[in-house]
PDB file of N, CA and C in Angstrom:
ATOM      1  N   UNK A   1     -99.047   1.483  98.069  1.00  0.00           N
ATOM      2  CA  UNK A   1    -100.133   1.262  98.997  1.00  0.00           C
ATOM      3  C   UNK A   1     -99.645   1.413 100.444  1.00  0.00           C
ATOM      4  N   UNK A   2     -98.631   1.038 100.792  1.00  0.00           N
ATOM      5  CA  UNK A   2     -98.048   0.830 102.175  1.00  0.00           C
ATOM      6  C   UNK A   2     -97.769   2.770 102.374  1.00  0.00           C
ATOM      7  N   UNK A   3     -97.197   3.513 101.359  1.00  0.00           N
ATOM      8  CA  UNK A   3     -97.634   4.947 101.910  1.00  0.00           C
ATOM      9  C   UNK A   3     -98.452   5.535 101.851  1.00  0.00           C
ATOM     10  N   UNK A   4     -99.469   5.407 100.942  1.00  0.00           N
ATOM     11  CA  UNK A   4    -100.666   5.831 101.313  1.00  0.00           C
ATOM     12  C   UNK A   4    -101.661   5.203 102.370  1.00  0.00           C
ATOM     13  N   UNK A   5    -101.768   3.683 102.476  1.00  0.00           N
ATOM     14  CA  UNK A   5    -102.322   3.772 103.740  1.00  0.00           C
ATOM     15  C   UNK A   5    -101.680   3.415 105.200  1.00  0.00           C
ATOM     16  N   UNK A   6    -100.120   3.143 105.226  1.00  0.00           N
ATOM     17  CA  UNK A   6     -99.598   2.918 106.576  1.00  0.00           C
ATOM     18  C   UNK A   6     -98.561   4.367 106.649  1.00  0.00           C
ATOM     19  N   UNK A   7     -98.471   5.291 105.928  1.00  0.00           N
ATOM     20  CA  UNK A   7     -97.206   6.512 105.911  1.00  0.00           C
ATOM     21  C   UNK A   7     -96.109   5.563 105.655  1.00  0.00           C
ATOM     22  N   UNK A   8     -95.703   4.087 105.399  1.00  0.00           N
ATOM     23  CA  UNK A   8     -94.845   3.806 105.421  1.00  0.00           C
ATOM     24  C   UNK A   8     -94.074   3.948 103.723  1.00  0.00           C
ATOM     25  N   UNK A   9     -92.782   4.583 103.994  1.00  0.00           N
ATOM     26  CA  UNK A   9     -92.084   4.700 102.664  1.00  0.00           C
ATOM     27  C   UNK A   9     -91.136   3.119 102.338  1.00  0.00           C
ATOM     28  N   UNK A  10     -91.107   2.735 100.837  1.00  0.00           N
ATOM     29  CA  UNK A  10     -90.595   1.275 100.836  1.00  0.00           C
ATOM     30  C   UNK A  10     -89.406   1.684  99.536  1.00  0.00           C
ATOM     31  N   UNK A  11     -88.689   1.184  99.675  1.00  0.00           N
ATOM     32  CA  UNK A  11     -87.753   1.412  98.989  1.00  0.00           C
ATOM     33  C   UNK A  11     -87.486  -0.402  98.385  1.00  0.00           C
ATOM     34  N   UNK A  12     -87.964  -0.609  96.728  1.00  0.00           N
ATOM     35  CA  UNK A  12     -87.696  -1.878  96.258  1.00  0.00           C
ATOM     36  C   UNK A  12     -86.330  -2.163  95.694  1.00  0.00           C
ATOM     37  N   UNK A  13     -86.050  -3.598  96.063  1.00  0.00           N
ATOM     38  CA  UNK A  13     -84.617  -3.758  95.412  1.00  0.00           C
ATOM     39  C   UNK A  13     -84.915  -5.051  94.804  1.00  0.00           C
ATOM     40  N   UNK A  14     -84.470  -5.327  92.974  1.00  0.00           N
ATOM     41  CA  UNK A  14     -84.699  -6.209  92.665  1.00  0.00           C
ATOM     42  C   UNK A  14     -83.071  -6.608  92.638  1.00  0.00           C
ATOM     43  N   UNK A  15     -83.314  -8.167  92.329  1.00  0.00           N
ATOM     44  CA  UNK A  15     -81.922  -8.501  93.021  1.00  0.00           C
ATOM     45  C   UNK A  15     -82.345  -9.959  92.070  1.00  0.00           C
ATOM     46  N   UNK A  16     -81.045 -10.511  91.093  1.00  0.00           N
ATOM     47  CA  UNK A  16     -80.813 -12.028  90.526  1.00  0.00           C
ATOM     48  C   UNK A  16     -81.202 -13.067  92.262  1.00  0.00           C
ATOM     49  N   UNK A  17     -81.361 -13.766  91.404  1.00  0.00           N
ATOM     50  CA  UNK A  17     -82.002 -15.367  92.534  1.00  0.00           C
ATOM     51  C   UNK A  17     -80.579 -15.686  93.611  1.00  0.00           C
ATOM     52  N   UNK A  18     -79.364 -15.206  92.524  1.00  0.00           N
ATOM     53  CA  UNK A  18     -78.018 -15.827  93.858  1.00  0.00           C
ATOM     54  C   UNK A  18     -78.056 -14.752  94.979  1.00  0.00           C
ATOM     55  N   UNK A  19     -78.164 -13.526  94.711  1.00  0.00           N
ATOM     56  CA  UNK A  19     -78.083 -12.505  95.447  1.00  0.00           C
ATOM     57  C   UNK A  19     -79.033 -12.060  96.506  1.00  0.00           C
ATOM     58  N   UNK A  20     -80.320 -12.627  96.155  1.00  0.00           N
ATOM     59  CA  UNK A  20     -81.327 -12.593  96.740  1.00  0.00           C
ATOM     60  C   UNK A  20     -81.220 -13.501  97.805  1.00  0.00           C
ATOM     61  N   UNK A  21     -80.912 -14.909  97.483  1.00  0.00           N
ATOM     62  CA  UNK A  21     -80.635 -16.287  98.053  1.00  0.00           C
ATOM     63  C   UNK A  21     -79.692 -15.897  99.586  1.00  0.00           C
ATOM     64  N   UNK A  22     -78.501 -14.765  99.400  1.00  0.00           N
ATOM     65  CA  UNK A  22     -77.443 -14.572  99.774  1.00  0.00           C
ATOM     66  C   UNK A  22     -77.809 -13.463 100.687  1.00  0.00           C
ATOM     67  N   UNK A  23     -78.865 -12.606 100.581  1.00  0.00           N
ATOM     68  CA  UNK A  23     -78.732 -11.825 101.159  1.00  0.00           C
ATOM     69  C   UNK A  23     -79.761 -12.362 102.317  1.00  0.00           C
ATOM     70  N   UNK A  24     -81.205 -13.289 101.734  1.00  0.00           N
ATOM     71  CA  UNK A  24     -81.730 -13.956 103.224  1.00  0.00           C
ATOM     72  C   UNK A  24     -81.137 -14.719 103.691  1.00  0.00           C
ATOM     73  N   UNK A  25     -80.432 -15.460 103.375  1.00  0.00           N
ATOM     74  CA  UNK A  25     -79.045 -16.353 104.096  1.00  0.00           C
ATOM     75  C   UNK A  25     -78.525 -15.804 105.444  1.00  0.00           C
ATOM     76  N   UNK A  26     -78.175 -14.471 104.713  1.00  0.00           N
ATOM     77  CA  UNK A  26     -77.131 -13.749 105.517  1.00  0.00           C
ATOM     78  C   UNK A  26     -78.163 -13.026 106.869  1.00  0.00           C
ATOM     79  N   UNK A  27     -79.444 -13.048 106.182  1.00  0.00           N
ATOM     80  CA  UNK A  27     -80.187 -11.698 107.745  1.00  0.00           C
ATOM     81  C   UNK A  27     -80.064 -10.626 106.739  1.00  0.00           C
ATOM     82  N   UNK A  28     -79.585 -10.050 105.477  1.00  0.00           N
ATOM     83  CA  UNK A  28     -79.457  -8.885 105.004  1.00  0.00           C
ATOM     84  C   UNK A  28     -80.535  -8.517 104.005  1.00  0.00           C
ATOM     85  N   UNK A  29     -81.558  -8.022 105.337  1.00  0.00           N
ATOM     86  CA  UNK A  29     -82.508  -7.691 104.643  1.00  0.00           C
ATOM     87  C   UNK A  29     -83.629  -7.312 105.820  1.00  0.00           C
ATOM     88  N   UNK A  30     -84.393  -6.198 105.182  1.00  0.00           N
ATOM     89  CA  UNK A  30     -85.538  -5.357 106.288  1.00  0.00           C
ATOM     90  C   UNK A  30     -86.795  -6.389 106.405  1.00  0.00           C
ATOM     91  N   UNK A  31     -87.214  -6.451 105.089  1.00  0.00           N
ATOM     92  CA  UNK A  31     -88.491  -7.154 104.196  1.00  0.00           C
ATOM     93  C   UNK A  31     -87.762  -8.258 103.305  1.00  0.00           C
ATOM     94  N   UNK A  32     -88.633  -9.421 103.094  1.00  0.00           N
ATOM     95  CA  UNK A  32     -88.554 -10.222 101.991  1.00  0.00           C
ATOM     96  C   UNK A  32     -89.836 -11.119 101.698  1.00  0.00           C
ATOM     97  N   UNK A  33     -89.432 -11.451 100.474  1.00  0.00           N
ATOM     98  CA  UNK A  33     -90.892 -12.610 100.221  1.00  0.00           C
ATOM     99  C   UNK A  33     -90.218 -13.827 100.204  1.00  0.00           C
ATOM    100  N   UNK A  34     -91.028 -14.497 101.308  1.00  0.00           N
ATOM    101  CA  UNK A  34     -90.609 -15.682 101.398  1.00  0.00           C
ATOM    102  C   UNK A  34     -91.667 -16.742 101.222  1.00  0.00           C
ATOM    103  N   UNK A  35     -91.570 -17.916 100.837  1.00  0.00           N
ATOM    104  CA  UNK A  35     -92.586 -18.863 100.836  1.00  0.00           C
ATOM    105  C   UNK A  35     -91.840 -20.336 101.275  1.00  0.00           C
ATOM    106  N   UNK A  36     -92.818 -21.079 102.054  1.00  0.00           N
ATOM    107  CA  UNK A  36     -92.371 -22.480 102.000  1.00  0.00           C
ATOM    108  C   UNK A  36     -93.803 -23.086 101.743  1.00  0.00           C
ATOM    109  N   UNK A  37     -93.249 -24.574 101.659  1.00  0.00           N
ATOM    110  CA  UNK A  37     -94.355 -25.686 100.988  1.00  0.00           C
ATOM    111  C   UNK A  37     -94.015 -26.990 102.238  1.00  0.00           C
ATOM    112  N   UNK A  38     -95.235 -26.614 103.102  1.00  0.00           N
ATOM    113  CA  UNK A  38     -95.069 -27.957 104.014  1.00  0.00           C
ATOM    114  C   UNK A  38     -95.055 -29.534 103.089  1.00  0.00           C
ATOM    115  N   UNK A  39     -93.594 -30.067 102.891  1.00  0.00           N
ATOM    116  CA  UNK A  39     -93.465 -31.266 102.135  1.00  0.00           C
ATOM    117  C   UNK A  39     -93.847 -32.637 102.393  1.00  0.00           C
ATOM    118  N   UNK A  40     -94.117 -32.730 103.815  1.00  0.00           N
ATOM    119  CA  UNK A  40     -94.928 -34.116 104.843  1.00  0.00           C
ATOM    120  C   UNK A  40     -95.657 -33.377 105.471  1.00  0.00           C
ATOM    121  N   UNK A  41     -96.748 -34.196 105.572  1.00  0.00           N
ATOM    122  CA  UNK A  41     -97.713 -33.965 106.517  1.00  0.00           C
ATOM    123  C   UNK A  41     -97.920 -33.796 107.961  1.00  0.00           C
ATOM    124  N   UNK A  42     -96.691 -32.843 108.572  1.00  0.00           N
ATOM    125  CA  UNK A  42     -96.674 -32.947 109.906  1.00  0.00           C
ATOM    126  C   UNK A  42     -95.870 -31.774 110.175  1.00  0.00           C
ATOM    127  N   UNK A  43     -96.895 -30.865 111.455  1.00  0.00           N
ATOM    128  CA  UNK A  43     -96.525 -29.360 112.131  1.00  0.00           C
ATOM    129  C   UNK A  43     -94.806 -29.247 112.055  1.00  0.00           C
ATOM    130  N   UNK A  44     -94.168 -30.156 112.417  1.00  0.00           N
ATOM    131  CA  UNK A  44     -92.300 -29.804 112.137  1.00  0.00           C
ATOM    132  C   UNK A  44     -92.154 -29.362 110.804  1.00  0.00           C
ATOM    133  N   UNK A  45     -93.231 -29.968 109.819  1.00  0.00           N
ATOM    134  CA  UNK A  45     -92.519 -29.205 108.578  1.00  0.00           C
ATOM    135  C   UNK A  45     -92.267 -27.550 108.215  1.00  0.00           C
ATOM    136  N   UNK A  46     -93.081 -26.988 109.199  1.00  0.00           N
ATOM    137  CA  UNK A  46     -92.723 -25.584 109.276  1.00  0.00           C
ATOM    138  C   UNK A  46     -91.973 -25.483 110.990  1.00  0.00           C
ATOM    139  N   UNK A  47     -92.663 -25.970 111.592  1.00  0.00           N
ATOM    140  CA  UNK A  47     -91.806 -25.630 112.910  1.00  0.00           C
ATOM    141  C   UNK A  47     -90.088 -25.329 112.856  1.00  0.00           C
ATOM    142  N   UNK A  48     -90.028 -26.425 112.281  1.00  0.00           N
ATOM    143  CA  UNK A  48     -88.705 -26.747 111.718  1.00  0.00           C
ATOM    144  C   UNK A  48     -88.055 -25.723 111.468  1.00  0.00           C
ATOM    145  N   UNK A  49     -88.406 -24.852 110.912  1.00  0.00           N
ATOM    146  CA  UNK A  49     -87.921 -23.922 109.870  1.00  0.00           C
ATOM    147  C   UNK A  49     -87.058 -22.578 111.535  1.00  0.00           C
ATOM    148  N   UNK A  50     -87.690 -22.596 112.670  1.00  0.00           N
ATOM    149  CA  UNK A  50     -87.411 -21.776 113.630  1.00  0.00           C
ATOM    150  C   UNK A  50     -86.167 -22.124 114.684  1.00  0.00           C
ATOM    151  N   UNK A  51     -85.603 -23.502 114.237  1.00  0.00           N
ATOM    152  CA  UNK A  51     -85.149 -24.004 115.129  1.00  0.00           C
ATOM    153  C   UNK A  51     -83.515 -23.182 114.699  1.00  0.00           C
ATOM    154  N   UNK A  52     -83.218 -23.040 116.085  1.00  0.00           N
ATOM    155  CA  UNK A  52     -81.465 -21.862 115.894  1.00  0.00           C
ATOM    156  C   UNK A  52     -80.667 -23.526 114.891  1.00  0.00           C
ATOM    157  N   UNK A  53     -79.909 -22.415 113.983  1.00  0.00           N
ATOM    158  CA  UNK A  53     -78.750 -22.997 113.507  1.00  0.00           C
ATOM    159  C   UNK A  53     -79.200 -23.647 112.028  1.00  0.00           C
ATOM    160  N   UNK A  54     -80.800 -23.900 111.990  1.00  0.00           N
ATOM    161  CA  UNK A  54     -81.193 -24.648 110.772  1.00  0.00           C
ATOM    162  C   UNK A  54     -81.113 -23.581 109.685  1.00  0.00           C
ATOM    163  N   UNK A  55     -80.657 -24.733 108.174  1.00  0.00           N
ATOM    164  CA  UNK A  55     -80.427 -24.020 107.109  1.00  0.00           C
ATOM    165  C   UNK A  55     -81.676 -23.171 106.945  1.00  0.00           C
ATOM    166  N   UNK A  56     -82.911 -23.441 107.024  1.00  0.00           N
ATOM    167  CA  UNK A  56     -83.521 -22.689 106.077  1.00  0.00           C
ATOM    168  C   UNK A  56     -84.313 -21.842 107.388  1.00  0.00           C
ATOM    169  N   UNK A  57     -83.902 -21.133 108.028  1.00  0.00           N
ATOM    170  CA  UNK A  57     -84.033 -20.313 109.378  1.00  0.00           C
ATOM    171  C   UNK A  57     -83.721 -19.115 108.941  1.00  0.00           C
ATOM    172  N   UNK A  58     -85.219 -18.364 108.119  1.00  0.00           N
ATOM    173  CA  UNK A  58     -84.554 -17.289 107.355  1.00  0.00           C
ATOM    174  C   UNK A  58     -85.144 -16.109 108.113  1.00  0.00           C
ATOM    175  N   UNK A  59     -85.188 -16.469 109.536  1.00  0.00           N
ATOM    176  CA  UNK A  59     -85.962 -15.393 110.413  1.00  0.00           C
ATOM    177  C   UNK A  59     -84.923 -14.743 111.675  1.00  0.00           C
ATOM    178  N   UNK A  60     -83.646 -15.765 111.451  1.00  0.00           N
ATOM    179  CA  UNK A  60     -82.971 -15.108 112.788  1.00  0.00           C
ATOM    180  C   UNK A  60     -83.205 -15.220 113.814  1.00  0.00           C
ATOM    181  N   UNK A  61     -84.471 -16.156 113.750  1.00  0.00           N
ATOM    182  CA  UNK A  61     -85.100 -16.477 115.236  1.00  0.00           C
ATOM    183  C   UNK A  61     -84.004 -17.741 116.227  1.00  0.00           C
ATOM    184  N   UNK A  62     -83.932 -17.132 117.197  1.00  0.00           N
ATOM    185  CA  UNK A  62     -83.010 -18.566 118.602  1.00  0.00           C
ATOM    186  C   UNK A  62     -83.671 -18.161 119.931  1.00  0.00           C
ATOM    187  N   UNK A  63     -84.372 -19.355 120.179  1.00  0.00           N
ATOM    188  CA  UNK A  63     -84.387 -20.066 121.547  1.00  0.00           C
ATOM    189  C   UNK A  63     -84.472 -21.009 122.194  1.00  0.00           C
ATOM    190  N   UNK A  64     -83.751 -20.843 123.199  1.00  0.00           N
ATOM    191  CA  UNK A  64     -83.352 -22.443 123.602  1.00  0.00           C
ATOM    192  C   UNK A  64     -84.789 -23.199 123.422  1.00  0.00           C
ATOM    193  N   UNK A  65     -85.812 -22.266 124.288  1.00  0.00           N
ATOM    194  CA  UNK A  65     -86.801 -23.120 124.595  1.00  0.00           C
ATOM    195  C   UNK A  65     -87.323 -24.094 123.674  1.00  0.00           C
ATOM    196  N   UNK A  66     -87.852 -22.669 123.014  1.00  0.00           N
ATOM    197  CA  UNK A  66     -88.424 -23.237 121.587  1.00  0.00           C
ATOM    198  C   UNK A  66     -87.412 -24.881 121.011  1.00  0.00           C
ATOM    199  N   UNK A  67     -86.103 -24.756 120.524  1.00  0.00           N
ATOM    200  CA  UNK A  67     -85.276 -25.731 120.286  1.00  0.00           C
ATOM    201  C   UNK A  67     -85.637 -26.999 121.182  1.00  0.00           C
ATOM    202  N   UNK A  68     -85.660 -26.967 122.112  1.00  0.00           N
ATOM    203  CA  UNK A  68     -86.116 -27.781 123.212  1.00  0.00           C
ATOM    204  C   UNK A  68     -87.253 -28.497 123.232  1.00  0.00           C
ATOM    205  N   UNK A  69     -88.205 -27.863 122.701  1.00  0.00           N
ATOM    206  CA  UNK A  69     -89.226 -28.489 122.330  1.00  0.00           C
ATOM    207  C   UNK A  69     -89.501 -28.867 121.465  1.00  0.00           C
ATOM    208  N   UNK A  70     -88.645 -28.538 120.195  1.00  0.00           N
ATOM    209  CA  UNK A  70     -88.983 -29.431 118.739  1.00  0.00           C
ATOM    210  C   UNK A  70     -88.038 -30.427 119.076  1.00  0.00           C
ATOM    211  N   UNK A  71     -86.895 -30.687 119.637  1.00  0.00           N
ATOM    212  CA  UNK A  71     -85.680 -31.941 120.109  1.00  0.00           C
ATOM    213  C   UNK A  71     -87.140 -32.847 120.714  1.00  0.00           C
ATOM    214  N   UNK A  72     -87.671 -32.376 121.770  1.00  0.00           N
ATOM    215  CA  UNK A  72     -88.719 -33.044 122.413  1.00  0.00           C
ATOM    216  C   UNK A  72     -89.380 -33.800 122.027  1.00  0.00           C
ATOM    217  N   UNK A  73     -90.226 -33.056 121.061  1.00  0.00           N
ATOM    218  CA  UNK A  73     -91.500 -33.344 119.906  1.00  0.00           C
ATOM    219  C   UNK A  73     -90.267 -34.885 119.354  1.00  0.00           C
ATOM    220  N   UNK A  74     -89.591 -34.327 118.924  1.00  0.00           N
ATOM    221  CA  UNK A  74     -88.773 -35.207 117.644  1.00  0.00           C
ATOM    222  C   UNK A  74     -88.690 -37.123 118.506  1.00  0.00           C
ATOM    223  N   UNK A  75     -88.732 -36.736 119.608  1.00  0.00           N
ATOM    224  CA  UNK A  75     -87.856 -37.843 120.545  1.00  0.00           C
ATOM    225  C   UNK A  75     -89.116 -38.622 121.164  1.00  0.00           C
ATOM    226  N   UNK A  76     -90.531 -38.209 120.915  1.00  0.00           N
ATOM    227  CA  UNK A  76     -91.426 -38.633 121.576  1.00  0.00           C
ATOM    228  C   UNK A  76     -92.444 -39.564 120.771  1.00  0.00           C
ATOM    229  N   UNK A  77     -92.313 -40.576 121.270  1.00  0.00           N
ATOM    230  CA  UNK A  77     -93.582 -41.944 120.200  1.00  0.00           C
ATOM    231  C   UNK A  77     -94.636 -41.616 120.353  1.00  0.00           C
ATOM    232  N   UNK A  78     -95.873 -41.361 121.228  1.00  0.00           N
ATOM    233  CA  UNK A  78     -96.750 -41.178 121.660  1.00  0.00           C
ATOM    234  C   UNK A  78     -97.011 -39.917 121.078  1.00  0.00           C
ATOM    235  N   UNK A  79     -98.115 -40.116 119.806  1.00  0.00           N
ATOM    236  CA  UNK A  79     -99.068 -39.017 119.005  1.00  0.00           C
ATOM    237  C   UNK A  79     -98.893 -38.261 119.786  1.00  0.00           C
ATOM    238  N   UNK A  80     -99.817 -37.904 120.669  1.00  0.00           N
ATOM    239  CA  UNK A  80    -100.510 -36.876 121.298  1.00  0.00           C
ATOM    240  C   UNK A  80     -99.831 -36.171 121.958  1.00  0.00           C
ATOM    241  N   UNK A  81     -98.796 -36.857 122.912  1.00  0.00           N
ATOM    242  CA  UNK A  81     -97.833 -36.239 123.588  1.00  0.00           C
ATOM    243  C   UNK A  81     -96.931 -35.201 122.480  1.00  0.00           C
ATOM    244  N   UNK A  82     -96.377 -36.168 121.431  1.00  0.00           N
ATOM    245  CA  UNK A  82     -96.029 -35.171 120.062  1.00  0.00           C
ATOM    246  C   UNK A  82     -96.303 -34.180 120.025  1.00  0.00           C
ATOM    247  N   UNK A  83     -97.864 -34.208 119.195  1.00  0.00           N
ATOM    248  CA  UNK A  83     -98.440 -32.592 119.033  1.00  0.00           C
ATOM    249  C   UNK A  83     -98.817 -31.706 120.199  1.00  0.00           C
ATOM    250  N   UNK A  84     -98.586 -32.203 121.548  1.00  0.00           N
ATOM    251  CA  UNK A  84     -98.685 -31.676 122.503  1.00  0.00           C
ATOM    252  C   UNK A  84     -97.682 -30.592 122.232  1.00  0.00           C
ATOM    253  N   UNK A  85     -96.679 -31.094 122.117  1.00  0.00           N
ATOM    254  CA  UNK A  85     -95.291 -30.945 122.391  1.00  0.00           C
ATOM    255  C   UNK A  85     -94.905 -29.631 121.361  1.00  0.00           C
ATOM    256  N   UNK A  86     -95.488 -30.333 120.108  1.00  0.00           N
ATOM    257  CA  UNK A  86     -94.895 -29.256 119.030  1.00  0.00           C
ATOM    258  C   UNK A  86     -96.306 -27.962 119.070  1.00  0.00           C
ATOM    259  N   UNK A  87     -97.455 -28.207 119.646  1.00  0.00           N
ATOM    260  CA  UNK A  87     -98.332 -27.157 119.779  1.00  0.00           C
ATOM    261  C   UNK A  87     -97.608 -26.246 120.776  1.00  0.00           C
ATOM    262  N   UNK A  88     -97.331 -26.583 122.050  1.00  0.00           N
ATOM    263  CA  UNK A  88     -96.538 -25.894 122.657  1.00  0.00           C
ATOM    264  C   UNK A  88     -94.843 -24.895 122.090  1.00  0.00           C
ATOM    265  N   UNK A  89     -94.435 -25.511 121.489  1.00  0.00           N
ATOM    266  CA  UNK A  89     -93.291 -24.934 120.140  1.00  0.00           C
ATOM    267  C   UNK A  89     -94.068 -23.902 119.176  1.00  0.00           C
ATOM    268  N   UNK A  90     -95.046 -24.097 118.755  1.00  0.00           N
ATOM    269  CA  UNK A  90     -95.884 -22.903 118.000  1.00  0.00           C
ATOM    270  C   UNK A  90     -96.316 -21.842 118.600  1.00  0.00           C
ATOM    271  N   UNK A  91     -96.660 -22.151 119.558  1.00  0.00           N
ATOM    272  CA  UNK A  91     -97.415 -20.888 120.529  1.00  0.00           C
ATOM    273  C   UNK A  91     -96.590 -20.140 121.196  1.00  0.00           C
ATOM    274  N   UNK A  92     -94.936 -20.999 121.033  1.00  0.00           N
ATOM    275  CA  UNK A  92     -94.115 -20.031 121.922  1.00  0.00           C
ATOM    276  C   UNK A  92     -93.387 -19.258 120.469  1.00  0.00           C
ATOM    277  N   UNK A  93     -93.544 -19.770 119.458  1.00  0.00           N
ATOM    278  CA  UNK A  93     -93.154 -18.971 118.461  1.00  0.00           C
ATOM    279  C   UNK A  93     -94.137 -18.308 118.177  1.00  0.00           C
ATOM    280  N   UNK A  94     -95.528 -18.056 117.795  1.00  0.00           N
ATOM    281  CA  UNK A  94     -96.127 -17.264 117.782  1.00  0.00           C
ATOM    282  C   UNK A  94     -96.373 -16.102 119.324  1.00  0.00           C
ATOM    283  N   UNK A  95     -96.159 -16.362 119.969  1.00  0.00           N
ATOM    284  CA  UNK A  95     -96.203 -14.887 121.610  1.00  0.00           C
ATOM    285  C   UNK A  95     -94.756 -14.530 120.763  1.00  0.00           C
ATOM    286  N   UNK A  96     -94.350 -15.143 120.560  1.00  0.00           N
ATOM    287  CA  UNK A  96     -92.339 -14.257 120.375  1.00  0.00           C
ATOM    288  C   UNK A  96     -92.833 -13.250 118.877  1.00  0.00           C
ATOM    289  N   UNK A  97     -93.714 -13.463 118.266  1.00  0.00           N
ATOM    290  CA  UNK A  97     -93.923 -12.695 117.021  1.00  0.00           C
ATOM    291  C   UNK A  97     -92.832 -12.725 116.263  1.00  0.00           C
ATOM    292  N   UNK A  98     -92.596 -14.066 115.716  1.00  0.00           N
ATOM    293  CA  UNK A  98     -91.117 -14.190 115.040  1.00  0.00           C
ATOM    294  C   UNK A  98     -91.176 -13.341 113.833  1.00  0.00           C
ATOM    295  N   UNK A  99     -91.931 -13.611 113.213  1.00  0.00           N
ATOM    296  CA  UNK A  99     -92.204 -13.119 111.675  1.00  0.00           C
ATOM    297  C   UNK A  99     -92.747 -11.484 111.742  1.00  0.00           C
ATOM    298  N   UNK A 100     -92.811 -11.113 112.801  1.00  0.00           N
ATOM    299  CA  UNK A 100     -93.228  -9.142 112.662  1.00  0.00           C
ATOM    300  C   UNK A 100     -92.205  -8.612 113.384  1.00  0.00           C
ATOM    301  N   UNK A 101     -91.489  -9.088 113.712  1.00  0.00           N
ATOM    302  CA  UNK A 101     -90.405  -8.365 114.715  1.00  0.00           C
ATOM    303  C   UNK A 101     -89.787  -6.691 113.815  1.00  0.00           C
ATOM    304  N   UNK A 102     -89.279  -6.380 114.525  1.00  0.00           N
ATOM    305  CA  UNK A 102     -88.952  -4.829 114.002  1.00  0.00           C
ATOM    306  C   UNK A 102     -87.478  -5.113 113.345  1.00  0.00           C
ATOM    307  N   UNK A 103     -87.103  -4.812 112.031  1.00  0.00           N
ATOM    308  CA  UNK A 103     -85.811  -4.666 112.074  1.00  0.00           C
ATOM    309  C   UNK A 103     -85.343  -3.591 112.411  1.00  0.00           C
ATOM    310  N   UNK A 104     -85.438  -3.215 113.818  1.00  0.00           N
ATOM    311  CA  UNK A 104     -84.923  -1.915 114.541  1.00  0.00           C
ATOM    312  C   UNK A 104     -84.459  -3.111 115.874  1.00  0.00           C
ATOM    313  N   UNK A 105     -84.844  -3.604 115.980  1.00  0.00           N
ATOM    314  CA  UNK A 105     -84.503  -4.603 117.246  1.00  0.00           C
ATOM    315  C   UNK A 105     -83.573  -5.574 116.915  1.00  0.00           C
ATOM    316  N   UNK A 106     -82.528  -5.550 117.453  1.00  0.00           N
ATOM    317  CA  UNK A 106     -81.192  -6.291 117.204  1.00  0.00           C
ATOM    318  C   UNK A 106     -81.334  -7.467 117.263  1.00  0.00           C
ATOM    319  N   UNK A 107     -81.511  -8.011 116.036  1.00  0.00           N
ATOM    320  CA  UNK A 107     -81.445  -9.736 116.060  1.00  0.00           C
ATOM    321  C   UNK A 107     -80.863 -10.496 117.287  1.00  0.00           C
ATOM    322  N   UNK A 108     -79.618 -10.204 117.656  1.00  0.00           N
ATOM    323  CA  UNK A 108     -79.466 -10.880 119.091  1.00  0.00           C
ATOM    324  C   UNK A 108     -80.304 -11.139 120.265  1.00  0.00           C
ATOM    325  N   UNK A 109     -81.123 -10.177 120.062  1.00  0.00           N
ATOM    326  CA  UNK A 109     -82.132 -10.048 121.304  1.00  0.00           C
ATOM    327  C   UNK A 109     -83.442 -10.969 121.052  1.00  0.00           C
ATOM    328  N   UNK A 110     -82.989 -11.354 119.962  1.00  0.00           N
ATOM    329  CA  UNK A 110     -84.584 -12.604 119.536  1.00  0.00           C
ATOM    330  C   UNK A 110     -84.499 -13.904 120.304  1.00  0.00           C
TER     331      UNK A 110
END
């Protein structure tokens, strides 16, 4: 479907669960299917997932900012100020287009 309606050619690789595991680990990889399951009821449970250095950061994504503002979110009692906080963390991950980025664009530059 993706060459007939985007011209795009896909080349599939099936791959055992360690290898697969190993290769989004690593960044080694164009495409993947990924899924998570928000486990508590609260926006960090995916936010989370963007912050540089965290295990399950299977996007390659780092910025300070962003980081900065989930530390923020994390450190703040006051509800509102919270989701202030972590709405602001979403929106700067969504303008950054974490999840469509080109793998032609050098991960460093994210």
């Amino acid at each position: 479907m993706w060459k007939r309606e985007l011209g795009i050619h896909v080349e599939l690789a099936n791959q055992e669960w360690g290898s697969y595991m190993q290769a989004t680990t690593t960044l080694h990889y164009d495409i993947a299917r990924r899924s998570w399951i928000g486990d508590y009821l609260d926006p960090n449970s995916f936010l989370q997932l963007l912050v540089s250095g965290d295990g399950n950061n299977r996007a390659g994504f780092s910025d300070p900012r962003y980081d900065a503002l989930v530390r923020r979110a994390a450190g703040t009692l006051d509800p509102a100020r919270r989701f202030a906080t972590l709405a602001e963390a979403e929106s700067l991950a969504l303008d950054e287009a974490v999840y469509l980025r080109s793998t032609t664009t050098p991960r460093a530059s994210w």
